[in-house]
C-alpha atoms as a PDB file:
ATOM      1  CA  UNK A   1       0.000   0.000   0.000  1.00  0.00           C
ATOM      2  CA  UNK A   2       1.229   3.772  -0.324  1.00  0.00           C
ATOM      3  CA  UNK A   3       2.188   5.867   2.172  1.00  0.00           C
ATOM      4  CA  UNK A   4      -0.139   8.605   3.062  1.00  0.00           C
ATOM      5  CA  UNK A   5       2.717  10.592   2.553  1.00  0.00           C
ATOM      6  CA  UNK A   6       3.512   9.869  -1.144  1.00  0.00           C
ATOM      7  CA  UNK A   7       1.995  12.850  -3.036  1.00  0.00           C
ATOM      8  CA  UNK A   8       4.449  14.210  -5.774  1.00  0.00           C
ATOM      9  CA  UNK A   9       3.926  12.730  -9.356  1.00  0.00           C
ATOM     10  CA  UNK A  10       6.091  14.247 -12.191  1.00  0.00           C
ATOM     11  CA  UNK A  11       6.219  13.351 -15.933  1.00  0.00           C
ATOM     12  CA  UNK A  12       9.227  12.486 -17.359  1.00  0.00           C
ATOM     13  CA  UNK A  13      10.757  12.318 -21.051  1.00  0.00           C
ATOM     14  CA  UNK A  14      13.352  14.103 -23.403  1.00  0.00           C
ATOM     15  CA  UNK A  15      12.235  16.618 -24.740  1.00  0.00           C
ATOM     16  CA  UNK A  16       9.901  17.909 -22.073  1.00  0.00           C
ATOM     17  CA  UNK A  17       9.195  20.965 -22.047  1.00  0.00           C
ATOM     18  CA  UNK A  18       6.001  20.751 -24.062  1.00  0.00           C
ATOM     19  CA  UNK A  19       4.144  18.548 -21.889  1.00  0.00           C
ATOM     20  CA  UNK A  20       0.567  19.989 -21.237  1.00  0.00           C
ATOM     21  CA  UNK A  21       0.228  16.857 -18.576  1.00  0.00           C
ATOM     22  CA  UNK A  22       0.867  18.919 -15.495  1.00  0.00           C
ATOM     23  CA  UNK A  23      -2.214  20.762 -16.078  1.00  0.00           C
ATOM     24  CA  UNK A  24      -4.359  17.827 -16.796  1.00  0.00           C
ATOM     25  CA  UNK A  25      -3.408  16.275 -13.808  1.00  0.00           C
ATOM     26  CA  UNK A  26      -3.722  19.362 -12.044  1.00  0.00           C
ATOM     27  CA  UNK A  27      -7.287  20.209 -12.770  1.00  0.00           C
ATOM     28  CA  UNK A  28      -8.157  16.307 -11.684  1.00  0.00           C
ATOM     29  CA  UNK A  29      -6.454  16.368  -8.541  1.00  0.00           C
ATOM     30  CA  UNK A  30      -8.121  19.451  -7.679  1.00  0.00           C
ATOM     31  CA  UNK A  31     -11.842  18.271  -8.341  1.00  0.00           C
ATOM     32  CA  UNK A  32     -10.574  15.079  -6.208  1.00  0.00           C
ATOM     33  CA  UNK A  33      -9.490  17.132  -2.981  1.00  0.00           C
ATOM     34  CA  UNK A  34      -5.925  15.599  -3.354  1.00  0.00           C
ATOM     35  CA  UNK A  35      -3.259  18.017  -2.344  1.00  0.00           C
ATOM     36  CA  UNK A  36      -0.666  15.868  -4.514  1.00  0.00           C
ATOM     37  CA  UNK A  37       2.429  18.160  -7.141  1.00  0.00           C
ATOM     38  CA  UNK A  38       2.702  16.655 -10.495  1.00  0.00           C
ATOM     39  CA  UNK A  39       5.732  18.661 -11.998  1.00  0.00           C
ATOM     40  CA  UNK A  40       8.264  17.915 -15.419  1.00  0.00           C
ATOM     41  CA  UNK A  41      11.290  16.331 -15.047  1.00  0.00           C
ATOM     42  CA  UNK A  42      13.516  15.794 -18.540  1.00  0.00           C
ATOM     43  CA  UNK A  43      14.734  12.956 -18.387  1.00  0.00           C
ATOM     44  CA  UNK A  44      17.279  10.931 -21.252  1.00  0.00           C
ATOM     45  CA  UNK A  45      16.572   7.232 -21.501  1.00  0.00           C
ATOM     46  CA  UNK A  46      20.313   6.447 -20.090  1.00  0.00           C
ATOM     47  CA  UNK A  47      19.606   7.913 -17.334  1.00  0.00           C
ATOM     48  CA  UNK A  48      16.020   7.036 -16.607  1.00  0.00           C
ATOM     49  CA  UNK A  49      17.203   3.763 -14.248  1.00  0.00           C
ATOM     50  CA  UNK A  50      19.308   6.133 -12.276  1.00  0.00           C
ATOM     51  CA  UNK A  51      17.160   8.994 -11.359  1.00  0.00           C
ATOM     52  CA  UNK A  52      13.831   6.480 -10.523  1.00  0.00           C
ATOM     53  CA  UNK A  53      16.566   4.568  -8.013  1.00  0.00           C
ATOM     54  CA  UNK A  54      16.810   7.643  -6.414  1.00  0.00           C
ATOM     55  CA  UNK A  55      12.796   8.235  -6.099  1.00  0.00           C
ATOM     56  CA  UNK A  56      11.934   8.232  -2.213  1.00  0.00           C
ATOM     57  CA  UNK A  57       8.467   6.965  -0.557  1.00  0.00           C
ATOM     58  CA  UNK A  58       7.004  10.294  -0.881  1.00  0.00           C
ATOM     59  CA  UNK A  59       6.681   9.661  -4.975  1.00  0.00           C
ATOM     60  CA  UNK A  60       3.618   8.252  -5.820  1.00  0.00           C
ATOM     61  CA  UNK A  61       4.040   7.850  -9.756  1.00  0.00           C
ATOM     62  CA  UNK A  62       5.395   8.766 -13.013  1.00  0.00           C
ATOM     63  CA  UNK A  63       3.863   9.753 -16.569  1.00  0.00           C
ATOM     64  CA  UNK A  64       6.556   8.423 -18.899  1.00  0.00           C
ATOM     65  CA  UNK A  65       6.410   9.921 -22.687  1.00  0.00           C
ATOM     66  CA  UNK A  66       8.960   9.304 -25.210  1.00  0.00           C
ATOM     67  CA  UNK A  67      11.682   8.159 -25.369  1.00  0.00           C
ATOM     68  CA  UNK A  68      11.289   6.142 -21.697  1.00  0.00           C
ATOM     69  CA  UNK A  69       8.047   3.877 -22.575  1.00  0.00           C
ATOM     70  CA  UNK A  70      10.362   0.874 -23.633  1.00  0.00           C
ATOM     71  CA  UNK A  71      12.431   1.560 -20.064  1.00  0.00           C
ATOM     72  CA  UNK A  72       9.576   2.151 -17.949  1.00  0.00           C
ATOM     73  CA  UNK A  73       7.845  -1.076 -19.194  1.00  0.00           C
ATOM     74  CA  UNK A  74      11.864  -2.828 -18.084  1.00  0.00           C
ATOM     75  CA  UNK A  75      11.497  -1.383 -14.709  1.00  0.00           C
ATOM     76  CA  UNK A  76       8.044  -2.817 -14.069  1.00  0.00           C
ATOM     77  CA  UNK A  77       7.546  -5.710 -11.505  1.00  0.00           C
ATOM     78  CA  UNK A  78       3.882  -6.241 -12.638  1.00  0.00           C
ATOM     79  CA  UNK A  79       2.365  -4.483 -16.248  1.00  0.00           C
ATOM     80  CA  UNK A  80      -1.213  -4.545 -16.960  1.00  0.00           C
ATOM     81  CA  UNK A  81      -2.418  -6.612 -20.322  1.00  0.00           C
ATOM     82  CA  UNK A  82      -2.249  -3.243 -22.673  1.00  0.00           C
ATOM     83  CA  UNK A  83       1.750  -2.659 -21.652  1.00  0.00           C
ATOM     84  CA  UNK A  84       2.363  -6.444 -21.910  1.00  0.00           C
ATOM     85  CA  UNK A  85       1.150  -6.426 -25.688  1.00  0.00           C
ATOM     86  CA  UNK A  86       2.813  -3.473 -26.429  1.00  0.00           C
ATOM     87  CA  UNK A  87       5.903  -3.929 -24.830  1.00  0.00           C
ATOM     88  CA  UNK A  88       5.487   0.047 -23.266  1.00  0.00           C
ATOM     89  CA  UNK A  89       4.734   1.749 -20.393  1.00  0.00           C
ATOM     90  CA  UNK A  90       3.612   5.061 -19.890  1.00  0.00           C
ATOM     91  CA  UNK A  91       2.335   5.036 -16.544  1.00  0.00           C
ATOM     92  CA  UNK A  92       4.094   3.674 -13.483  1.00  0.00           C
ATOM     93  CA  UNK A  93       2.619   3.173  -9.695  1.00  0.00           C
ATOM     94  CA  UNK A  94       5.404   3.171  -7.255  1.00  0.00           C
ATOM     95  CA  UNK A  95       4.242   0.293  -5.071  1.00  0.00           C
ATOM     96  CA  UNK A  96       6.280  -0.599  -2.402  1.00  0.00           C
ATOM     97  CA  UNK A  97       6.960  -3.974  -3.712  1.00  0.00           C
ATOM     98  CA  UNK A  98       8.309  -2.406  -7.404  1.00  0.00           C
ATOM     99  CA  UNK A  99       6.812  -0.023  -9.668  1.00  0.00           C
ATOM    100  CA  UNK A 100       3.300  -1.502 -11.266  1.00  0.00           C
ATOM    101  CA  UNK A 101       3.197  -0.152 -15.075  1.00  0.00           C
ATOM    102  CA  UNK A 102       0.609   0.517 -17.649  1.00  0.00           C
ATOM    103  CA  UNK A 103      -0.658   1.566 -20.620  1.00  0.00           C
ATOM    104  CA  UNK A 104      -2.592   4.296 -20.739  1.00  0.00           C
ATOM    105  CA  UNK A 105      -2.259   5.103 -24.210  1.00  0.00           C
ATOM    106  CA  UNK A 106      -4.119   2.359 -25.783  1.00  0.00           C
ATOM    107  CA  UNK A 107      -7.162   3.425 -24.087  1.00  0.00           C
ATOM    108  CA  UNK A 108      -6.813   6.835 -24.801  1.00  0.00           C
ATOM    109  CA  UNK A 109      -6.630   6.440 -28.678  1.00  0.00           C
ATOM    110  CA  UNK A 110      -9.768   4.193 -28.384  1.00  0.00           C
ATOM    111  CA  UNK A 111     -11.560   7.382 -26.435  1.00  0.00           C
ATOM    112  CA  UNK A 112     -10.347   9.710 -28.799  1.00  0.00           C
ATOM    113  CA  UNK A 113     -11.503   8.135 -31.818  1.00  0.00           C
ATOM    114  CA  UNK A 114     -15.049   7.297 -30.356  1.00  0.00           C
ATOM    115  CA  UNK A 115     -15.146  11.240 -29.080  1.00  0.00           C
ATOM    116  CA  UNK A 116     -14.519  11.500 -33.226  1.00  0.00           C
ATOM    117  CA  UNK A 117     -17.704   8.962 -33.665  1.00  0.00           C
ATOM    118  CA  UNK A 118     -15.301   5.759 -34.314  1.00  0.00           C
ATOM    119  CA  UNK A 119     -16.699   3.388 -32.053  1.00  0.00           C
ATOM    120  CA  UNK A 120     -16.189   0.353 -34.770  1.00  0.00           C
ATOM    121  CA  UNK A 121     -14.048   0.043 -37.651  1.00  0.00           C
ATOM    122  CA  UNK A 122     -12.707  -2.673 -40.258  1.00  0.00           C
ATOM    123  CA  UNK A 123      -9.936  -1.753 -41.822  1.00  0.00           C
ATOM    124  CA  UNK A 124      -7.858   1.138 -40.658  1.00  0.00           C
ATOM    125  CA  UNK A 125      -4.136   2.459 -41.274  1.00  0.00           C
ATOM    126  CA  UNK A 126      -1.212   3.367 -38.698  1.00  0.00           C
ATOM    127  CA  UNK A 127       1.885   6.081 -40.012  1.00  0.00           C
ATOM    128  CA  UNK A 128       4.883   5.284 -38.028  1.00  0.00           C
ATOM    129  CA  UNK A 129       6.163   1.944 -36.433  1.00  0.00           C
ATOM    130  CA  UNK A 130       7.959   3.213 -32.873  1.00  0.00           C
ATOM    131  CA  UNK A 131       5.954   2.750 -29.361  1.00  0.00           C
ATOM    132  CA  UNK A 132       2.752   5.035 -30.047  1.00  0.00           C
ATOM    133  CA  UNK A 133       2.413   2.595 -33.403  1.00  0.00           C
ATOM    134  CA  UNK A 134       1.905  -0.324 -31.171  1.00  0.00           C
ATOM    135  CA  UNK A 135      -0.108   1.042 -28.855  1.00  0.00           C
ATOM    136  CA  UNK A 136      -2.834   2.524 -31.964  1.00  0.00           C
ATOM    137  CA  UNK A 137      -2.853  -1.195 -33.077  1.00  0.00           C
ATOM    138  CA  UNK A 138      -3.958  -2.421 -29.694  1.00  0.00           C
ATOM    139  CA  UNK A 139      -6.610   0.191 -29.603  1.00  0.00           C
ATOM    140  CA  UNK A 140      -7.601  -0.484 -33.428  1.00  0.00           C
ATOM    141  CA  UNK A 141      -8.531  -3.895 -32.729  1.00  0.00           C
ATOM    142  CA  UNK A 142     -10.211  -3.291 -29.979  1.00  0.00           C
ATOM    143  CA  UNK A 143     -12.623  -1.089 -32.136  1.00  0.00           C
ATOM    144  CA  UNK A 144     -12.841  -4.239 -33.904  1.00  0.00           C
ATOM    145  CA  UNK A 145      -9.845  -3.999 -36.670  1.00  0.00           C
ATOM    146  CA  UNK A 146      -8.812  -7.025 -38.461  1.00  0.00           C
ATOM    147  CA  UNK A 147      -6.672  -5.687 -40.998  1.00  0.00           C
ATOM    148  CA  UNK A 148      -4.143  -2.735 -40.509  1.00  0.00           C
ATOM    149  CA  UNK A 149      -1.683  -1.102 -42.975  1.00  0.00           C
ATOM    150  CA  UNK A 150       1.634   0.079 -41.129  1.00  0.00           C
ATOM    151  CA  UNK A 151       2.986   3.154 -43.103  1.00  0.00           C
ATOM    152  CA  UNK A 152       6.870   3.325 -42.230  1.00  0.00           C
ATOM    153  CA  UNK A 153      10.159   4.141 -43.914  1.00  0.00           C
ATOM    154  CA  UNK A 154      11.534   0.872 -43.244  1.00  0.00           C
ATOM    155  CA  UNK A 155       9.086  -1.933 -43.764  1.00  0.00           C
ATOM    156  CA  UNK A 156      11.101  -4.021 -42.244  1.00  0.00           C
ATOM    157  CA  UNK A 157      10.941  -1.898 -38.819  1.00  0.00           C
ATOM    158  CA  UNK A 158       6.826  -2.914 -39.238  1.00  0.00           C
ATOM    159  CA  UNK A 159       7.877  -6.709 -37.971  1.00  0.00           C
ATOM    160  CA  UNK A 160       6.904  -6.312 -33.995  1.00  0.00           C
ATOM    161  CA  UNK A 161       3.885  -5.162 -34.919  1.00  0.00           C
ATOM    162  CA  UNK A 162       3.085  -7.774 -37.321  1.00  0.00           C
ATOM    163  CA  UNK A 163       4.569 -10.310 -33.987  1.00  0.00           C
ATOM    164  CA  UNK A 164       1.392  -8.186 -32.217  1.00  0.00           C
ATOM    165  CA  UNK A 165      -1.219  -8.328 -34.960  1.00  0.00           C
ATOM    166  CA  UNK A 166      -0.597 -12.380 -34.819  1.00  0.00           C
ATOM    167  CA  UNK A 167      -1.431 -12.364 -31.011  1.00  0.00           C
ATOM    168  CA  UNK A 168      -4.627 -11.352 -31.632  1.00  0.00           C
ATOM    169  CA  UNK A 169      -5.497 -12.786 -34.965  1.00  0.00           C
ATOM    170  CA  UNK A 170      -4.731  -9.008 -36.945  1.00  0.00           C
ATOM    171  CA  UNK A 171      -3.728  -8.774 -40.798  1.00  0.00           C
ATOM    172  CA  UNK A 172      -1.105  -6.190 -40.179  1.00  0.00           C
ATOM    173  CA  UNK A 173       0.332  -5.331 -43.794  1.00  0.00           C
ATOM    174  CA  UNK A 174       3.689  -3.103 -43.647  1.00  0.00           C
ATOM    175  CA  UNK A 175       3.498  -0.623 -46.822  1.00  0.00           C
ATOM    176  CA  UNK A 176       6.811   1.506 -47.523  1.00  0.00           C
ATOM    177  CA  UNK A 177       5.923   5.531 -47.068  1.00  0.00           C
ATOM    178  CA  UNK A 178       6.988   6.469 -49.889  1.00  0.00           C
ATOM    179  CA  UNK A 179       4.451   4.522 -51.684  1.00  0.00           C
ATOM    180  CA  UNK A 180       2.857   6.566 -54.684  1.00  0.00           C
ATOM    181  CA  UNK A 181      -0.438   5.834 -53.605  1.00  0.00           C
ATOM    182  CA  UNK A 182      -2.593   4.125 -50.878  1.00  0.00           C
ATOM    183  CA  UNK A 183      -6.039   2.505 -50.570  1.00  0.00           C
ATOM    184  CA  UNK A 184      -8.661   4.481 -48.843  1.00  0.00           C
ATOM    185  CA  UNK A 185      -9.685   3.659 -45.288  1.00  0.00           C
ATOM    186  CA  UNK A 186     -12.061   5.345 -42.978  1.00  0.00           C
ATOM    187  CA  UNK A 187      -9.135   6.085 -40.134  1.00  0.00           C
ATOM    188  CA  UNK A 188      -5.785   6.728 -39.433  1.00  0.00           C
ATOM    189  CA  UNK A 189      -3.154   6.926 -37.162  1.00  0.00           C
ATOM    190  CA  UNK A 190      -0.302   9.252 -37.106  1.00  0.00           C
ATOM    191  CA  UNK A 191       2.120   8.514 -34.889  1.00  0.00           C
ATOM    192  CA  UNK A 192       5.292  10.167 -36.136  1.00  0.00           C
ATOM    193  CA  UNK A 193       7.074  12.296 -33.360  1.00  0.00           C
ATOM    194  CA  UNK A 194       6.365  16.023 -33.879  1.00  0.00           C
ATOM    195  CA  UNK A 195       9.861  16.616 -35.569  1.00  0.00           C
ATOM    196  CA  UNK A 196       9.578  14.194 -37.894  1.00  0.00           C
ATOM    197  CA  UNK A 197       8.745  16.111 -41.731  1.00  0.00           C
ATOM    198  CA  UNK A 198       6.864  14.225 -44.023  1.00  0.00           C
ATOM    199  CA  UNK A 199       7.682  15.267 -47.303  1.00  0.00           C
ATOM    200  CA  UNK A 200       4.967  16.736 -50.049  1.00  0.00           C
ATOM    201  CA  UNK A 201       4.383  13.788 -52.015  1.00  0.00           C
ATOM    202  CA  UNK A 202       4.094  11.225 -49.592  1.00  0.00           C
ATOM    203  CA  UNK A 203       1.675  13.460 -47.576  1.00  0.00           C
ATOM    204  CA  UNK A 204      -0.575  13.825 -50.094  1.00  0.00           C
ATOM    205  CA  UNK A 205       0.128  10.489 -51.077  1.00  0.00           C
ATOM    206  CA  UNK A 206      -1.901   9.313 -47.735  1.00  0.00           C
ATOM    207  CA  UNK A 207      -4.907  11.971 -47.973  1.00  0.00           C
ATOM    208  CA  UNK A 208      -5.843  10.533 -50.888  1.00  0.00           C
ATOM    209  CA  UNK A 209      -8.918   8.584 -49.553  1.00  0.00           C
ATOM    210  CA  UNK A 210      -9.781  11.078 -47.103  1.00  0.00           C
ATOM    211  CA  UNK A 211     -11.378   9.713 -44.040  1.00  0.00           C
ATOM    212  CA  UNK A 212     -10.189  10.660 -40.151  1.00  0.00           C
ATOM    213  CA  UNK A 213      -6.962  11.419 -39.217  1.00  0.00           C
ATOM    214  CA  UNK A 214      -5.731  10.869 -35.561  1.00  0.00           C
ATOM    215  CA  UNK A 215      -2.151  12.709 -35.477  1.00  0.00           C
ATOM    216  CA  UNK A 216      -0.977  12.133 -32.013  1.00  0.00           C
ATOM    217  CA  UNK A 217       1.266  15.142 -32.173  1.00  0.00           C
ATOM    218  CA  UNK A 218      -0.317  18.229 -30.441  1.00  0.00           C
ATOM    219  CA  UNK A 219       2.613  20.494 -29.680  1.00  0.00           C
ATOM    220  CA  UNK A 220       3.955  21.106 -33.312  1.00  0.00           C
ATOM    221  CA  UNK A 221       0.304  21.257 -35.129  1.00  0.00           C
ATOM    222  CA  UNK A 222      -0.329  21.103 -37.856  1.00  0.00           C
ATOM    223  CA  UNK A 223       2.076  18.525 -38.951  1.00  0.00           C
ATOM    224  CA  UNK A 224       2.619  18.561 -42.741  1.00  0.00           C
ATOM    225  CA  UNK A 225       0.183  15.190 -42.463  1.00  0.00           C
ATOM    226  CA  UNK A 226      -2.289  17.339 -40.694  1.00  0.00           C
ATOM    227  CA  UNK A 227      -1.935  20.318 -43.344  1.00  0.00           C
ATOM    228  CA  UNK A 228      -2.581  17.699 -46.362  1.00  0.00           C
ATOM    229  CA  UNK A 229      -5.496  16.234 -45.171  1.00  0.00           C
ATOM    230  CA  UNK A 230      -8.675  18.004 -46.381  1.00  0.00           C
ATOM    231  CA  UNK A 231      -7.223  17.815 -50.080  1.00  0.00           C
ATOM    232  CA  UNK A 232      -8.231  14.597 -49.664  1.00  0.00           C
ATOM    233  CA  UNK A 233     -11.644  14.931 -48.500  1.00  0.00           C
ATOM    234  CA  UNK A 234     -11.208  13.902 -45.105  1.00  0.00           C
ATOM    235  CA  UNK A 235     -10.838  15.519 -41.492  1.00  0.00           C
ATOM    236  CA  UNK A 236      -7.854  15.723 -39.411  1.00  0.00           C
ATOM    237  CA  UNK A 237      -7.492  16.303 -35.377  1.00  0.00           C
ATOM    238  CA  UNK A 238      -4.484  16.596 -33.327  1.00  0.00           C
ATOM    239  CA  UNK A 239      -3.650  14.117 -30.117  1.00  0.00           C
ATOM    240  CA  UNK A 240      -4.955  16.272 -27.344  1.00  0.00           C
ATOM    241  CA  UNK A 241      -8.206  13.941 -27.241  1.00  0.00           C
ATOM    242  CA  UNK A 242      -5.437  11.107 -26.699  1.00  0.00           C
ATOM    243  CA  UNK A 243      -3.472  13.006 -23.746  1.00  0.00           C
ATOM    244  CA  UNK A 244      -7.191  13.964 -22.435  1.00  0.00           C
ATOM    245  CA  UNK A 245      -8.153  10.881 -22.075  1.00  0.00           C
ATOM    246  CA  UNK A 246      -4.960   8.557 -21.328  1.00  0.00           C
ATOM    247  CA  UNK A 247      -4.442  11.228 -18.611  1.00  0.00           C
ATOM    248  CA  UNK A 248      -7.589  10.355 -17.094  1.00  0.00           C
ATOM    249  CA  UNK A 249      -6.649   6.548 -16.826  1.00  0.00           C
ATOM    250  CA  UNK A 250      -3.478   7.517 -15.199  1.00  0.00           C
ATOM    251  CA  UNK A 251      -5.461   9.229 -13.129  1.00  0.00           C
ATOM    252  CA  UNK A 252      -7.305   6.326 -12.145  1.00  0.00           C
ATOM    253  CA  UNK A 253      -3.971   4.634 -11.461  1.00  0.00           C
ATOM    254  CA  UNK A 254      -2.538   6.765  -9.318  1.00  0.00           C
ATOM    255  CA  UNK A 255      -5.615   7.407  -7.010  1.00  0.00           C
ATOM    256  CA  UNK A 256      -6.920   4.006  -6.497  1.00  0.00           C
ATOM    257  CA  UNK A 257      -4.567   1.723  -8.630  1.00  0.00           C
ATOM    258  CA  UNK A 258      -7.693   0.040 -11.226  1.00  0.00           C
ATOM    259  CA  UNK A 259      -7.048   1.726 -14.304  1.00  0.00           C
ATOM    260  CA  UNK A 260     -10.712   0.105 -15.244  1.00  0.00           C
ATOM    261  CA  UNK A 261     -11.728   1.372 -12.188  1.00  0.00           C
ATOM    262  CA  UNK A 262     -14.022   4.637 -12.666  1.00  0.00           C
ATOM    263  CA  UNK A 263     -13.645   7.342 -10.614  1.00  0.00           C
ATOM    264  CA  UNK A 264     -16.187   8.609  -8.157  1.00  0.00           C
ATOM    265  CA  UNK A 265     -17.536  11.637 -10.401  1.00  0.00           C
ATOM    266  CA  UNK A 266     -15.592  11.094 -13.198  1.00  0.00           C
ATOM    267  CA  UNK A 267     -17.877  13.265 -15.689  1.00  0.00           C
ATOM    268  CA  UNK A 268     -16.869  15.931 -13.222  1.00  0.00           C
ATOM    269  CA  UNK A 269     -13.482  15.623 -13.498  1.00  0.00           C
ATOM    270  CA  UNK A 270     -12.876  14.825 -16.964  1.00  0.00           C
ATOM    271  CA  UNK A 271     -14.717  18.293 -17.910  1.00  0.00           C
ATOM    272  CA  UNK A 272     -12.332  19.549 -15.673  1.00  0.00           C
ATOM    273  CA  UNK A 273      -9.713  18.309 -17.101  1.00  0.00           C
ATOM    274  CA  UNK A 274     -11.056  19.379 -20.801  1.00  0.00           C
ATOM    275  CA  UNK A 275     -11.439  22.900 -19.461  1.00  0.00           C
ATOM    276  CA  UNK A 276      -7.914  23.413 -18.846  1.00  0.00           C
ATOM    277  CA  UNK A 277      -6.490  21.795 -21.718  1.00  0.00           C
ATOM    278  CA  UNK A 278      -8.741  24.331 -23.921  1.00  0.00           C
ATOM    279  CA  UNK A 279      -7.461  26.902 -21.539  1.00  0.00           C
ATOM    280  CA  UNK A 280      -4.272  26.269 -22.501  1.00  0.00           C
ATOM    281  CA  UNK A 281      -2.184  27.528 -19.191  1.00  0.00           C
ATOM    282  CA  UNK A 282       1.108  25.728 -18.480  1.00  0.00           C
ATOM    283  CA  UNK A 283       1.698  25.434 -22.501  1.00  0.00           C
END
């Protein structure tokens, strides 16, 4: 069990200093009556091992964004199903026993796309192969996918997530980005890191089709991806409905542990939440 005294949270990556968590988490805690900090830390994956050594009993948990999902999910001594088929963790309780991790991402792509009116699909297509990529597939299926198209620069760099798409009986079909041209499907998934720039062709390439585009970059928007979109006919959102709603489940981690665990006024908290993200303090 935690101590009463373990209130500070922080999330950690490299870069950081984008993060709109603290705010989320911020406006939850509030409506919750929990005086608890949640603060940004960067942190390098070399030394991520290092500084959560050094993490005392007042800590209470950790937000992990890129590039420390892969070490996060390493350092966990239990992982919920999500983080053990994606092989990352983005949220980690700091039990006394070890640090318990999870995915939170998974379920907040599945909320963001049925905020967007996805709540089943067929077919559907993911941009990128890294962490995030793994996570959309989970979530994909579980709107009911059965056959995904992996968009990457290397195909070959599309193989763990075929490994995944065999666990649970997916057609995962790795198609090389600069492919002149792409079959139409009602959603996709961007999850190249903000920095990353598309170029012209292969943009447009992709809108081709239209349908919804999920771009889980929200700092840097529009991406190039983001700017080609309605040439295409279809409609393109940024991942700030992702961080909403992943941000709740970690929310439900760190005050009760159940990450499928509602919270007691939840509608409350997640308008809360919503409020402050559309405020945009703490950018």
């Amino acid at each position: 069990m935690l101590s009463p005294d373990a209130t500070r949270l922080a999330v950690w990556g490299d870069p950081i200093a984008h993060s709109r968590s603290p705010q989320l988490h911020a406006a939850a805690y509030a409506v919750l009556g929990a005086d608890w900090t949640y603060e940004r830390r960067q942190v390098p994956e070399s030394l991520f091992a290092g500084f959560l050594a050094e993490l005392d009993s007042t800590w209470r948990g950790l937000s992990c964004t890129m590039p420390l999902k892969a070490a996060a999910f390493a350092a966990s001594v239990v992982r919920d199903r999500r983080a053990k088929l994606t092989g990352a963790v983005n949220t980690l309780l700091l039990d006394p026993s070890g640090p318990r991790g999870f995915n939170t991402d998974v379920g907040g792509i599945v909320r963001s796309l049925q905020d967007e009116g996805i709540t089943a699909v067929d077919g559907a297509r993911i941009v990128g192969a890294g962490a995030t990529a793994a996570s959309a597939l989970v979530a994909l299926t579980e709107l009911g996918a059965r056959h995904i198209e992996v968009v990457a620069r290397r195909p070959h760099a599309v193989a763990p997530l075929e490994a995944i798409g065999e666990r649970l009986g997916v057609t995962v079909r790795p198609v090389p980005l600069d492919a002149p041209a792409h079959a139409p499907l009602p959603v996709t998934v961007a999850t190249l890191p903000g920095d990353v720039r598309l170029a012209a062709p292969s943009a447009e390439a992709l809108a081709v089709g239209g349908g919804l585009l999920v771009d889980v970059v929200y700092g840097q928007w529009p991406t190039p991806l983001a700017q080609a979109w309605p040439a295409g006919g279809g409609r393109a959102v940024s991942g700030l409905g992702m961080l909403l709603h992943q941000a709740l489940l970690q929310v439900r981690v760190f005050a009760h542990g159940d990450v499928d665990a509602p919270l007691g006024g939840e509608d409350v908290i997640l308008a809360a939440m919503r409020q402050a993200l559309d405020a945009g303090v703490g950018d």
